[in-house]
Every structure is written in C-alpha cells, then in structure tokens.
C-alpha atoms as a PDB file:
ATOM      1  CA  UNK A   1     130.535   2.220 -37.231  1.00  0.00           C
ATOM      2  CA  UNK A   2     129.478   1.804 -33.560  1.00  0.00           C
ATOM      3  CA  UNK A   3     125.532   2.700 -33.604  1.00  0.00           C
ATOM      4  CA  UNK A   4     124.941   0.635 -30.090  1.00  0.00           C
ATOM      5  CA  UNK A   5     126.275  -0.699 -27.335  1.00  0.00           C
ATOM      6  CA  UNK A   6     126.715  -3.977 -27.828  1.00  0.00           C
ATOM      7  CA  UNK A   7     128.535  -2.786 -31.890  1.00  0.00           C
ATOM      8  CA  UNK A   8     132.029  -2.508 -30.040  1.00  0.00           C
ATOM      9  CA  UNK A   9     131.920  -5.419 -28.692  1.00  0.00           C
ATOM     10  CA  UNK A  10     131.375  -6.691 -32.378  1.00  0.00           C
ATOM     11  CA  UNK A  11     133.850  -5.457 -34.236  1.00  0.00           C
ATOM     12  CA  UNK A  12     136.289  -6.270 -30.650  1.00  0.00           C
ATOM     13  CA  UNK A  13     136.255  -9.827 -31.192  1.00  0.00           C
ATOM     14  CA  UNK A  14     139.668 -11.369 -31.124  1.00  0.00           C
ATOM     15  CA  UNK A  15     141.139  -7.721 -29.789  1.00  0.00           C
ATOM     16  CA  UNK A  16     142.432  -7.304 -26.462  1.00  0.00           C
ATOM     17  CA  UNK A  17     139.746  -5.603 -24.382  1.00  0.00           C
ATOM     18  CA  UNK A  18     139.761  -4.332 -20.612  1.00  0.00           C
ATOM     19  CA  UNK A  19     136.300  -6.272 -18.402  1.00  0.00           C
ATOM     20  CA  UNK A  20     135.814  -4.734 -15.363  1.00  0.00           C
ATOM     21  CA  UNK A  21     133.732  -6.885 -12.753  1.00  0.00           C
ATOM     22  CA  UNK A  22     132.298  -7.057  -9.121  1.00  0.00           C
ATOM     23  CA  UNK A  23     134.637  -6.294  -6.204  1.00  0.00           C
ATOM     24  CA  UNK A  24     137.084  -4.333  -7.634  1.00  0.00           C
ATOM     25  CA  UNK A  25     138.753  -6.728 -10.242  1.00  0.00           C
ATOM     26  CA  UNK A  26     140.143  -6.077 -13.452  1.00  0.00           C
ATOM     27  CA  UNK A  27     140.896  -8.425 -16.418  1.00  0.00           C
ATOM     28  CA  UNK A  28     142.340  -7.809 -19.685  1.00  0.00           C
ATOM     29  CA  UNK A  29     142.322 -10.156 -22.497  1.00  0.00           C
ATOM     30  CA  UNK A  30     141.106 -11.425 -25.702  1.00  0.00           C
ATOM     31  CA  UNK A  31     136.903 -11.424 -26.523  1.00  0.00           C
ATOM     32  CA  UNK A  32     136.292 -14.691 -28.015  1.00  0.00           C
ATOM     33  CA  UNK A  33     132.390 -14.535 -27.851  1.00  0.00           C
ATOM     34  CA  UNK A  34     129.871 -12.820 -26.281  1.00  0.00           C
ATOM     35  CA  UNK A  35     125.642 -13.167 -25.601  1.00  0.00           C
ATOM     36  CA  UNK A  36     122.949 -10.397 -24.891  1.00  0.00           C
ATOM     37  CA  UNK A  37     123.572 -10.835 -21.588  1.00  0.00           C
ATOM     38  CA  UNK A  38     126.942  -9.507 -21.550  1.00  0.00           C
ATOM     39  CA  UNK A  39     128.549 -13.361 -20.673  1.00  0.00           C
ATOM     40  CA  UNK A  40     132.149 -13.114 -22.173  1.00  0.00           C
ATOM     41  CA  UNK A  41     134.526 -15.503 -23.292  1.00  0.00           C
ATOM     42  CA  UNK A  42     138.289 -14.583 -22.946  1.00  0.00           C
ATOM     43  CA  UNK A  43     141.717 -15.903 -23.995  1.00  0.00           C
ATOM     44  CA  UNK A  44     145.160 -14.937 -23.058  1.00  0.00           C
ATOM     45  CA  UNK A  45     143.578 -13.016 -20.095  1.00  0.00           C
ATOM     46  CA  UNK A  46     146.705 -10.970 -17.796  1.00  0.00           C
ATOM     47  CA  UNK A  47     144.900 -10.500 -14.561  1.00  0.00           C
ATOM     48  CA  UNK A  48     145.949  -7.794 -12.259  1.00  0.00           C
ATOM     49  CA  UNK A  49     147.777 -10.036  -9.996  1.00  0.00           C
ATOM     50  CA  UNK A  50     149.888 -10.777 -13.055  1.00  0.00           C
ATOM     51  CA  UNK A  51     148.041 -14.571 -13.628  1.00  0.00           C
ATOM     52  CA  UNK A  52     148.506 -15.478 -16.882  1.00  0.00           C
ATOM     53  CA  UNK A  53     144.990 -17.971 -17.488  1.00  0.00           C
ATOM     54  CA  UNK A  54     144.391 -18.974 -21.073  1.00  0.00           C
ATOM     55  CA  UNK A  55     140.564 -18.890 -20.950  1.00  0.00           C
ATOM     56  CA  UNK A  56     137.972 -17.823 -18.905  1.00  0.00           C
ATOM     57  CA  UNK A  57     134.065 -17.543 -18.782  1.00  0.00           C
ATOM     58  CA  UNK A  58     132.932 -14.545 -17.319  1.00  0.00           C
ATOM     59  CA  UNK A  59     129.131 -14.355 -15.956  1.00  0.00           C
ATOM     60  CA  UNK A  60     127.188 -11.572 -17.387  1.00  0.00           C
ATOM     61  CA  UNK A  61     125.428 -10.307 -14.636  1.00  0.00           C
ATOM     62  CA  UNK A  62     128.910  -9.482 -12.558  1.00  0.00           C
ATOM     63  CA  UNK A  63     130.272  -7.523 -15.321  1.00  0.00           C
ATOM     64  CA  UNK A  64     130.953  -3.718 -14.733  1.00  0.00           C
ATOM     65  CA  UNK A  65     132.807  -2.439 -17.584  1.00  0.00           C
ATOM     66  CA  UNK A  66     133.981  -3.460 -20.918  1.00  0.00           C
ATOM     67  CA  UNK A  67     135.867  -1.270 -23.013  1.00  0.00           C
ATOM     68  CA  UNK A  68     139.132  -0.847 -25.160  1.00  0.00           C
ATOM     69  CA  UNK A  69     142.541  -1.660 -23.129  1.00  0.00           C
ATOM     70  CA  UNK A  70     143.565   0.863 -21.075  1.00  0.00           C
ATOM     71  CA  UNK A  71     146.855   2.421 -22.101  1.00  0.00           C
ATOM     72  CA  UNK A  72     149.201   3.582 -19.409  1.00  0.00           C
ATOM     73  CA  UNK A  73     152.267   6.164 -19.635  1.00  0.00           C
END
C-alpha cells in the first residue's frame, strides 16, 4: 500500500518506470536503486531518441517526474 511518496518507488524496483528530468527529456527504464534524494539507478533505459543504454545514474536534484510507464494508444 502506497502511504508516501517515496512507497512507489519501493515496491517499483526492477519495474519499468517513466523519469522525467531537466530540459525536456524523458527516459524510461528499469529502477535498480534509489536514495532520499531521489538519485536513480536504471537498466535497460529506451530514451526518446530511441538509444538503447544499459545503465544509467541519474542525479537527484535534475529529476522532474517519476511515475509508472506511460501507456500510449
């Protein structure tokens, strides 16, 4: 049961989730870990310009959004 923010995140790891950051970009991928300060560790990330990158730190304080996948159609 999701009580706080930080409780999806928890029971995401492993799961494809949708990271929104600075500038406009967009990643989707899989949350390997996490800290407090909302630094992320993905795998199997499909950028929006189609990259495929197998894993990528992303700095906390540049995140936007993070949240399911988004489904389209």
């Amino acid at each position: 049961m999701v009580k706080q923010p930080l409780d999806l995140r928890r029971l995401s790891l492993v799961e494809l989730i949708y990271v929104k950051i600075r500038n406009n970009r967009e990643l989707q991928g899989r949350l390997y870990a996490y800290d407090q300060h909302l630094n992320v560790i993905l795998g199997d990330i499909y950028k929006a310009t189609k990259q495929n990158i197998p894993m990528l730190f992303v700095q906390g304080d540049g995140v936007v959004l993070v949240a399911p996948p988004l489904r389209v159609g």
